[in-house]
C-alpha atoms as a PDB file:
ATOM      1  CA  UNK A   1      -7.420   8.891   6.460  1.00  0.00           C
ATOM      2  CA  UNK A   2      -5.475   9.993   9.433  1.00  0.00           C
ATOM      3  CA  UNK A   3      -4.981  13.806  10.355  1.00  0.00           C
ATOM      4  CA  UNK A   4      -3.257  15.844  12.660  1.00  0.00           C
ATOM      5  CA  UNK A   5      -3.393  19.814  12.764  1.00  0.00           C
ATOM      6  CA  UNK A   6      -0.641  20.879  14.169  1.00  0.00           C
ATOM      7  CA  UNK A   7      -0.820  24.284  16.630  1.00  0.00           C
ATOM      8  CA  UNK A   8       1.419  26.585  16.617  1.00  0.00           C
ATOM      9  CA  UNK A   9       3.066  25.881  19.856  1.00  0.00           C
ATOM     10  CA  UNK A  10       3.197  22.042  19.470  1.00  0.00           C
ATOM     11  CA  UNK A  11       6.595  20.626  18.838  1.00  0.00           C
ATOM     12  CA  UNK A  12       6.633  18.109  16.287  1.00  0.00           C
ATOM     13  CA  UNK A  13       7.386  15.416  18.766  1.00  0.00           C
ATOM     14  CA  UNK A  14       3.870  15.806  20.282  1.00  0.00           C
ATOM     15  CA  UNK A  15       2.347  16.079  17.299  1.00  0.00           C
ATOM     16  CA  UNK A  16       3.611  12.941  15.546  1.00  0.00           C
ATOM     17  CA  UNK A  17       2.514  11.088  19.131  1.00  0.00           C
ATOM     18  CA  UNK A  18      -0.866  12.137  18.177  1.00  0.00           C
ATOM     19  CA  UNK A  19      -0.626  10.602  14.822  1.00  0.00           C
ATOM     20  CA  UNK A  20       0.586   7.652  16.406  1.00  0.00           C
ATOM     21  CA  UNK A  21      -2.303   7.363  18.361  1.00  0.00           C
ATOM     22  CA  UNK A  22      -4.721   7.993  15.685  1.00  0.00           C
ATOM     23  CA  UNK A  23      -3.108   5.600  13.321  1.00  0.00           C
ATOM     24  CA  UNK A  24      -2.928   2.850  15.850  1.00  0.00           C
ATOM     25  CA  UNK A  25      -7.198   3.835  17.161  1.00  0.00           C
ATOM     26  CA  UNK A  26      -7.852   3.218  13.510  1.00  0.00           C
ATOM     27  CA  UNK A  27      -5.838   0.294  12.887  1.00  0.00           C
ATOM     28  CA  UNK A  28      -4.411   1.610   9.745  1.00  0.00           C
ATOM     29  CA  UNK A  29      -1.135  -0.608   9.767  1.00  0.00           C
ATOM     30  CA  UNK A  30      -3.036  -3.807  10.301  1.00  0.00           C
ATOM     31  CA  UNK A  31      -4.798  -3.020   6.792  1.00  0.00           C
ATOM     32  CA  UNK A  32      -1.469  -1.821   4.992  1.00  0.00           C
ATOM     33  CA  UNK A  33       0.380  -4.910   6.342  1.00  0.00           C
ATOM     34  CA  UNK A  34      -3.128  -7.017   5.498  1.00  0.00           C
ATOM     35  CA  UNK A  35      -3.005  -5.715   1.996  1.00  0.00           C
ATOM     36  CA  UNK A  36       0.990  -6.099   1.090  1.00  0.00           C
ATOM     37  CA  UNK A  37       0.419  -8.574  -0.640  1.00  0.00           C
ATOM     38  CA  UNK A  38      -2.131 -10.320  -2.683  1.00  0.00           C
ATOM     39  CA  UNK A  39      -4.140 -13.206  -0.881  1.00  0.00           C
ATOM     40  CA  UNK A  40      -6.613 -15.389  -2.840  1.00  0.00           C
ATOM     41  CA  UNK A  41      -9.988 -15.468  -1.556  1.00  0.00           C
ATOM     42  CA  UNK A  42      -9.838 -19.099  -0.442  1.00  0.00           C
ATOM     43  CA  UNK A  43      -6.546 -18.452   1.651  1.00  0.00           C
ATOM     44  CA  UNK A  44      -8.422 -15.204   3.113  1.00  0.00           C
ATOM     45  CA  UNK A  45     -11.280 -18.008   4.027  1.00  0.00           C
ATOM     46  CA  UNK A  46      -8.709 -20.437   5.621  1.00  0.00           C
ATOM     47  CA  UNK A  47      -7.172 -18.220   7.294  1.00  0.00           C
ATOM     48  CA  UNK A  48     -10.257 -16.689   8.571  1.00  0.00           C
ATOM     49  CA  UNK A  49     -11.561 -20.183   9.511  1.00  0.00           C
ATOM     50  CA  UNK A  50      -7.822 -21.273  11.558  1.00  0.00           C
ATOM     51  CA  UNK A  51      -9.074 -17.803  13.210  1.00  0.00           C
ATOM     52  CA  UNK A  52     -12.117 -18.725  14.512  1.00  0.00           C
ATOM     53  CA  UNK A  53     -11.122 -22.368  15.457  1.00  0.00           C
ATOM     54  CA  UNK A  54      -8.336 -21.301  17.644  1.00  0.00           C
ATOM     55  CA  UNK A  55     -10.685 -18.911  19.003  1.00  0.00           C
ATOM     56  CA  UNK A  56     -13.291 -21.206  19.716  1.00  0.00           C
ATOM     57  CA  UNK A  57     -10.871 -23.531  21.321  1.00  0.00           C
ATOM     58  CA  UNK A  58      -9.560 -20.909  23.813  1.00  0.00           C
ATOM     59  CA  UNK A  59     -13.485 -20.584  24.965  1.00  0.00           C
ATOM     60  CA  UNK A  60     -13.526 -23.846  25.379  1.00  0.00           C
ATOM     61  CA  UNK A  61     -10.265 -24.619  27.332  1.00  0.00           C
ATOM     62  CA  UNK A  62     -11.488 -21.410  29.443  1.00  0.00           C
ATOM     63  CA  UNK A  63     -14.469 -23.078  30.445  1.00  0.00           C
ATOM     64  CA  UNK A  64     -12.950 -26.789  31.150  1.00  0.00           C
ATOM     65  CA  UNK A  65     -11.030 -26.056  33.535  1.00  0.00           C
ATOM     66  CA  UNK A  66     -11.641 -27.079  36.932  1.00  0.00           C
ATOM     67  CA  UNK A  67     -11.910 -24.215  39.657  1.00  0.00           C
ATOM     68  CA  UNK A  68      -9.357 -24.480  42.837  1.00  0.00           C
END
C-alpha cells in the first residue's frame, strides 16, 4: 500500500507527485491493470511463455549481428 504524509507546507500538487512516484516505484498499476480481469491459469502460462520467447529472440538477434 502506497502512502504519502503530507506536511504542512506542501501543496497538494507536490504531494500527489510523490504518490505518483511511489505508485509507479511499486508498480501498483501494472497489478490493478494485471488483475482487471480474470485470466485462466493456462492463458497466464501462454502468455508468460510468448514472454520469454520474444525475449529470448531479442538476445539472440542482439548477438547475430555482425559488428561494422
Amino acid at each position: 500500500m502506497a502512502r504519502v504524509i503530507v506536511e504542512d507546507d506542501e501543496s497538494f500538487e507536490s504531494a500527489l507527485r510523490r504518490f505518483n512516484k511511489i505508485v509507479q516505484g511499486n508498480r501498483i498499476l501494472i497489478e490493478v491493470r494485471n488483475r482487471r480481469f480474470f485470466e485462466k491459469p493456462s492463458v497466464i502460462n501462454k502468455r508468460k511463455r510468448a514472454a520469454k520467447l520474444r525475449k529470448s529472440r531479442r538476445q539472440t538477434m542482439k548477438f547475430a549481428q555482425p559488428e561494422s
